[in-house]
Protein backbone atom coordinates (compact mmCIF):
# COMPACT_ATOMS: atom_id res chain seq x y z
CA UNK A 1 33.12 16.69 112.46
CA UNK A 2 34.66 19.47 111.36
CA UNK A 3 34.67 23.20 113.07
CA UNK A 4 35.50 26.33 111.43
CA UNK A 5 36.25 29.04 113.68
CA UNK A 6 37.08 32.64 113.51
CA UNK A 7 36.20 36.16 112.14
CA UNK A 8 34.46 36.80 108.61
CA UNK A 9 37.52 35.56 106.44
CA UNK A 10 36.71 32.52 107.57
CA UNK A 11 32.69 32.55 107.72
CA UNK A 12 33.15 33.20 104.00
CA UNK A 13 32.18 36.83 104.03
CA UNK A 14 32.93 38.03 100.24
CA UNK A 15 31.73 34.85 98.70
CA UNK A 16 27.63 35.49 99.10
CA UNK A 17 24.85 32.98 98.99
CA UNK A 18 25.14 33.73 102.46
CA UNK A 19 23.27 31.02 105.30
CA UNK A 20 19.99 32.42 106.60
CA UNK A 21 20.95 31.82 109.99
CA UNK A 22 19.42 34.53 111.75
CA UNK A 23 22.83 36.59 112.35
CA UNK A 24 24.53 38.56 110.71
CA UNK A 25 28.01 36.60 110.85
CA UNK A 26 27.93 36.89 106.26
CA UNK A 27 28.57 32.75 106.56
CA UNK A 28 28.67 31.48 103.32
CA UNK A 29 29.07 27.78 102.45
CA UNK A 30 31.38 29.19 99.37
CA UNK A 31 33.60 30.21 101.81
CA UNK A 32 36.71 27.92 102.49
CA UNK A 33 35.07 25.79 105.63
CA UNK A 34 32.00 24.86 103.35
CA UNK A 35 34.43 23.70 100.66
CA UNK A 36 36.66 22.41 102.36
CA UNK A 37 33.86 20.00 104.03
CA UNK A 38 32.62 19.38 100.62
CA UNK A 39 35.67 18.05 99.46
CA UNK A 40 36.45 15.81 102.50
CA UNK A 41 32.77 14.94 102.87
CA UNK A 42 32.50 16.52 106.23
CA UNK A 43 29.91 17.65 108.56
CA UNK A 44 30.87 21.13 109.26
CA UNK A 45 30.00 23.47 112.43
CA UNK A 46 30.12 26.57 111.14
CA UNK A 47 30.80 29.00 114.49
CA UNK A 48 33.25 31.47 112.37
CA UNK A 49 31.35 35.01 112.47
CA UNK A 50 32.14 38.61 111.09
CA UNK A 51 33.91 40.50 113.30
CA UNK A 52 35.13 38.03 115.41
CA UNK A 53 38.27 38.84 117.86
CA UNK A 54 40.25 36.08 119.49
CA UNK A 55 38.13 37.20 122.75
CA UNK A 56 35.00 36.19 120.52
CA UNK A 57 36.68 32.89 119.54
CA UNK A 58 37.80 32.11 123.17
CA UNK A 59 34.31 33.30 125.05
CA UNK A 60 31.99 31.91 122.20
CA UNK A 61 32.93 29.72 119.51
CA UNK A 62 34.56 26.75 121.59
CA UNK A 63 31.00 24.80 122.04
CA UNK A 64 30.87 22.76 119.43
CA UNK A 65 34.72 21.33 120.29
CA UNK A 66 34.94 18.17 121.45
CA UNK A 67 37.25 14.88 121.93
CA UNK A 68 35.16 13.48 118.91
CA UNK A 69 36.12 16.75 116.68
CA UNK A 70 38.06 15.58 113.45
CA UNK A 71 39.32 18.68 111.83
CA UNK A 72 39.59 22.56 113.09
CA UNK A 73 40.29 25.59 111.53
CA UNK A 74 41.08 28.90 112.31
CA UNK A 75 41.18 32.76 110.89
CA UNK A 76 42.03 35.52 113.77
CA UNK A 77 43.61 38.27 114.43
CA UNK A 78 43.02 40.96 112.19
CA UNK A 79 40.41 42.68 113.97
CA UNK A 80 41.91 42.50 116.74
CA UNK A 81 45.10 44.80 114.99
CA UNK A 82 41.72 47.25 113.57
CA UNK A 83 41.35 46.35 109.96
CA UNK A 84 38.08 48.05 109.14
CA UNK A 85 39.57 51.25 111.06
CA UNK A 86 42.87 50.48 108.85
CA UNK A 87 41.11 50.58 105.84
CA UNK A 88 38.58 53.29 106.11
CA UNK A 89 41.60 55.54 107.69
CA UNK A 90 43.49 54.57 104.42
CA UNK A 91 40.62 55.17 102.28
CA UNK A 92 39.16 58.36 103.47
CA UNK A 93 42.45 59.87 104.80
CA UNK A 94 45.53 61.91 103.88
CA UNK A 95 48.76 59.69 103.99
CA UNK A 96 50.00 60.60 107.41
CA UNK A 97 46.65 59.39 109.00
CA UNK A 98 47.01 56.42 107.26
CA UNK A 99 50.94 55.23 108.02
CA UNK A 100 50.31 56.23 111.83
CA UNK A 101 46.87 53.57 111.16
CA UNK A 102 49.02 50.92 110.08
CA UNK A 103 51.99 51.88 112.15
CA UNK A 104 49.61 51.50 115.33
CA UNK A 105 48.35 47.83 113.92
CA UNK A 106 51.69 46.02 113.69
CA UNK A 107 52.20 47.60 117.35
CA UNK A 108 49.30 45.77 118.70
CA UNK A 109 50.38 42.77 116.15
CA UNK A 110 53.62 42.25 117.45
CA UNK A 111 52.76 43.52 121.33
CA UNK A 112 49.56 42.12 122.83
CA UNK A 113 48.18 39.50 119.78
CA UNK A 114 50.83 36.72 120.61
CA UNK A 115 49.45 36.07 123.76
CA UNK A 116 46.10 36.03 122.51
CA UNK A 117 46.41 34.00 120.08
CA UNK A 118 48.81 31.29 121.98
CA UNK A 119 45.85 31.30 124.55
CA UNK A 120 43.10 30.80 121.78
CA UNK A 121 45.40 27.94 119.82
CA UNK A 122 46.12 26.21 123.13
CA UNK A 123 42.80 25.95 124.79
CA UNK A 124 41.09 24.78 120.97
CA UNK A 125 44.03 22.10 121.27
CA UNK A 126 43.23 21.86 124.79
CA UNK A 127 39.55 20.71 123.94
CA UNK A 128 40.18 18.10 121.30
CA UNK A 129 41.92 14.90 120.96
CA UNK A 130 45.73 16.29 120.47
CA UNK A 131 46.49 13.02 119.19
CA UNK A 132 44.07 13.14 116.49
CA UNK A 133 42.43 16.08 115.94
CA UNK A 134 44.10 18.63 112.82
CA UNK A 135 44.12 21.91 114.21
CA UNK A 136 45.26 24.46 111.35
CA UNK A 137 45.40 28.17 111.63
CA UNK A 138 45.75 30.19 108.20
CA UNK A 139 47.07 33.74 107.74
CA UNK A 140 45.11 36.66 105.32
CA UNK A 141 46.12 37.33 101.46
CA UNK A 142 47.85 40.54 100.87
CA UNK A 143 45.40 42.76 99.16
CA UNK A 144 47.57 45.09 96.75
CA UNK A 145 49.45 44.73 93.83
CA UNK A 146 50.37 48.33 94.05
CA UNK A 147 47.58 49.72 91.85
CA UNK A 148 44.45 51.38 92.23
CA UNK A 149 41.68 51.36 90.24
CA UNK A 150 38.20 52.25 92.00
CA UNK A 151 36.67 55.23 92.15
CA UNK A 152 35.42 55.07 95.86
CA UNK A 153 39.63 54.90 97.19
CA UNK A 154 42.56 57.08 96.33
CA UNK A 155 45.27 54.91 98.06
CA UNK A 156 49.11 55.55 97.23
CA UNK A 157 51.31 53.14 96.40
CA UNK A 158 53.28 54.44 100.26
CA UNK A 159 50.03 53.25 101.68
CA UNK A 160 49.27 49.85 99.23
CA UNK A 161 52.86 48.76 100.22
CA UNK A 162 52.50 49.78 103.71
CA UNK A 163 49.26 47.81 104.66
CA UNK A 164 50.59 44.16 102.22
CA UNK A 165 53.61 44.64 104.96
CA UNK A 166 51.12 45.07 107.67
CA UNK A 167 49.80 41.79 106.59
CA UNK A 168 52.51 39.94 106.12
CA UNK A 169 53.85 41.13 109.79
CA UNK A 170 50.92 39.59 110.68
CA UNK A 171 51.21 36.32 109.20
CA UNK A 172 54.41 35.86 111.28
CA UNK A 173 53.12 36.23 114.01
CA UNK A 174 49.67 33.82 113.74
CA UNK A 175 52.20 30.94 112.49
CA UNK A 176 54.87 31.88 115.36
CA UNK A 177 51.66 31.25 117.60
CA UNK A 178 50.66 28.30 115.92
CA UNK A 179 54.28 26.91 116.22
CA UNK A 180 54.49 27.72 119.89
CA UNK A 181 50.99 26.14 120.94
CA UNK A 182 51.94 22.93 118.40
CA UNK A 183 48.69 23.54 115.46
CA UNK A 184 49.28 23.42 112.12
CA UNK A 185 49.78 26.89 109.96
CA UNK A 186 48.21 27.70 106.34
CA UNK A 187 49.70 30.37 104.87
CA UNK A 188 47.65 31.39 102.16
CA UNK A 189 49.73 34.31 100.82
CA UNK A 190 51.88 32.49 97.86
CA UNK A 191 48.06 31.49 96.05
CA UNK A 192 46.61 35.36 96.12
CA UNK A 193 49.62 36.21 94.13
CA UNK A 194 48.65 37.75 90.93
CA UNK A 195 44.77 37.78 91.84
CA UNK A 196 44.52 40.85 94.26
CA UNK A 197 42.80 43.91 94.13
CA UNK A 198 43.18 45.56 90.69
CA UNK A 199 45.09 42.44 89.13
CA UNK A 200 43.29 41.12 85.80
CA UNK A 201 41.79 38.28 87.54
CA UNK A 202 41.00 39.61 91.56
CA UNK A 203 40.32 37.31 93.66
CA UNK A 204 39.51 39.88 97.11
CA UNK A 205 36.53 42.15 96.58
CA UNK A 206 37.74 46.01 96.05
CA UNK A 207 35.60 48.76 97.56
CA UNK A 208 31.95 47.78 97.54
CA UNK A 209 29.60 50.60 98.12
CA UNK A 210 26.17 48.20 98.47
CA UNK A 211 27.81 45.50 100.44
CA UNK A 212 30.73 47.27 102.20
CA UNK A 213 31.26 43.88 104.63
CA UNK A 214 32.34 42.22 101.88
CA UNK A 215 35.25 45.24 100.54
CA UNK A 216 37.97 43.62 100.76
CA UNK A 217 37.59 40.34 101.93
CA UNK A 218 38.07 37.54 99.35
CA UNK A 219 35.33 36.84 96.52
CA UNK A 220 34.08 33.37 95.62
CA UNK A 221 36.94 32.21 93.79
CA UNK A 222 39.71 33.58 96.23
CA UNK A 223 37.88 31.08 98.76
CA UNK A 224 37.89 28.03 96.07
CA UNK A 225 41.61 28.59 94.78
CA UNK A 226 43.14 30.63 97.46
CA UNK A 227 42.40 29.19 100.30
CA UNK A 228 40.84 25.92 99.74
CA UNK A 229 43.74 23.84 97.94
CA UNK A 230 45.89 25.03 100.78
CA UNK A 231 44.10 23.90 103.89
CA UNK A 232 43.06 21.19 102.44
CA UNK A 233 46.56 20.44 102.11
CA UNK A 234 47.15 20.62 105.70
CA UNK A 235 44.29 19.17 106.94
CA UNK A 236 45.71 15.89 104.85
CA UNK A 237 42.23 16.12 102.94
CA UNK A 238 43.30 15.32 98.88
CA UNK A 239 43.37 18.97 97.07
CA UNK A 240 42.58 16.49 93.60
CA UNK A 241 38.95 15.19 95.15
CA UNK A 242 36.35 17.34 93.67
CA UNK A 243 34.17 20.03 95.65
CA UNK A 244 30.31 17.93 95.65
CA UNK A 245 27.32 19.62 96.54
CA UNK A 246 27.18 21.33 100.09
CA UNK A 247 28.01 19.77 103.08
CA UNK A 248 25.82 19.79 106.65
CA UNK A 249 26.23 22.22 108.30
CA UNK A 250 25.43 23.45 112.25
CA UNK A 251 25.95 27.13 112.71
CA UNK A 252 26.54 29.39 116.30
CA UNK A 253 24.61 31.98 116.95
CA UNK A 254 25.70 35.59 116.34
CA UNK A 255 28.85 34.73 118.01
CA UNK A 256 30.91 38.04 117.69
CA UNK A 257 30.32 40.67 120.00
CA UNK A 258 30.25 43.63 116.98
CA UNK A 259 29.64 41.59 113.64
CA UNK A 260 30.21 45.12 111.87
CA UNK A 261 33.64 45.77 113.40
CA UNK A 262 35.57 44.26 110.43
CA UNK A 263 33.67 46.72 107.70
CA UNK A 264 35.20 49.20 105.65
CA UNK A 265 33.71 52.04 105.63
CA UNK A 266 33.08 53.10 101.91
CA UNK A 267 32.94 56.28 100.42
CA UNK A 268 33.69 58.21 97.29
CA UNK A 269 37.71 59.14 97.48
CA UNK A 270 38.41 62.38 98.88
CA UNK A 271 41.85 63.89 98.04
């Protein structure tokens, strides 16, 4: 078995064909956990949900862990630093709103997430066989390539580099809480390189006025060959077996206490 937990990065929110699970968590079998199972031929529990915190993960994802688990993942942290308030500050903002935004994320980043996420890491390890269970937590893609090219955002390259440095703060510190509570880390940064928002070939959604949960979060393919090959790779599952059919697959219930907290807030630019 196989259990994919977290916020709406990893439910696959971005990808579509989403599960009609009666939530509104956006889980998607395109996203990386469905995928991934495919390739390994797993069973999948699917508890990840939009908007998840690491409270969420700690107080209502754990359920379907067990000694008999094979495989976990996990994809936390950024709502808990306020990336939908980020974002919509950045997008709808002058530049000062938006560098005191980001400026307050990588304080809660670097200040209170460590703990949080050493507590969430150590009690998943805590509830599976240590000795055989893969536990693997990934980080986010940076999202800019210092462009901008839609008509509903006006962001400056101050704020574009600004918010990629946010994330990669970020990614330090989910693998320096991996390290410390002894999980594996996926770092899926190196992959999204040359397939972000604006680049030829994007792999994240940009703005998206009719689906704003998915602005921003990866697209189809930046689940299949961003983050797939990757933990795949760390879950010791070969990247060269070939993604079959869809796997089964148990889903939570609407296991995140605001499924909308991770949305951007979309609107035409105003500057």
């Amino acid at each position: 078995m196989y259990v994919a937990l977290g916020d709406s990065y990893a439910a696959g929110d971005g990808a579509g064909s989403y599960l009609s699970d009666g939530t509104e968590c956006h889980r998607s079998l395109s996203g990386y956990p469905g995928l991934v199972a495919a390739k390994g031929s797993l069973a999948l529990n699917l508890q990840a949900c939009s908007g998840a915190t690491t409270d969420d993960v700690l107080t209502l994802q754990l359920g379907a862990l067990s000694a008999t688990t094979s495989y976990v993942t996990i994809t936390v942290g950024g709502n808990d630093v306020g990336f939908g308030q980020v974002m919509t500050t950045c997008m709808g903002s002058d530049t000062t709103a938006c560098m005191a935004a980001v400026q307050q994320a990588e304080a809660i980043a670097t200040s209170t997430l460590p703990a949080q996420l050493e507590k969430v890491f150590s009690t998943v390890k805590g509830k599976v066989s240590s000795a055989t269970t893969k536990v693997v937590a990934t980080s986010y893609p940076l999202l800019f390539n210092g462009r901008d090219c839609s008509i509903f955002t006006d962001f400056t390259a101050e704020e574009m580099t600004a918010i990629n440095a946010g994330t990669e703060t970020l990614a330090g510190v989910i693998q320096a809480a991996a390290t410390k509570a002894g999980i594996g880390y996926t770092d899926v940064r190196e992959p999204f390189l040359g397939h972000a928002v604006c680049d030829a070939v994007p792999w994240i959604h940009n703005a998206e006025l009719f689906a704003q949960y998915e602005s921003f979060h990866p697209n189809a393919d930046g689940y299949r060959y961003g983050y797939t090959p990757k933990v795949s790779t760390s879950l010791g599952i070969s990247t060269t077996k070939p993604i079959k059919g869809k796997p089964t697959v148990t889903t939570g219930g609407q296991n995140s206490t605001d499924t909308t907290r991770g949305e951007v807030k979309v609107a035409p630019a105003q500057r």
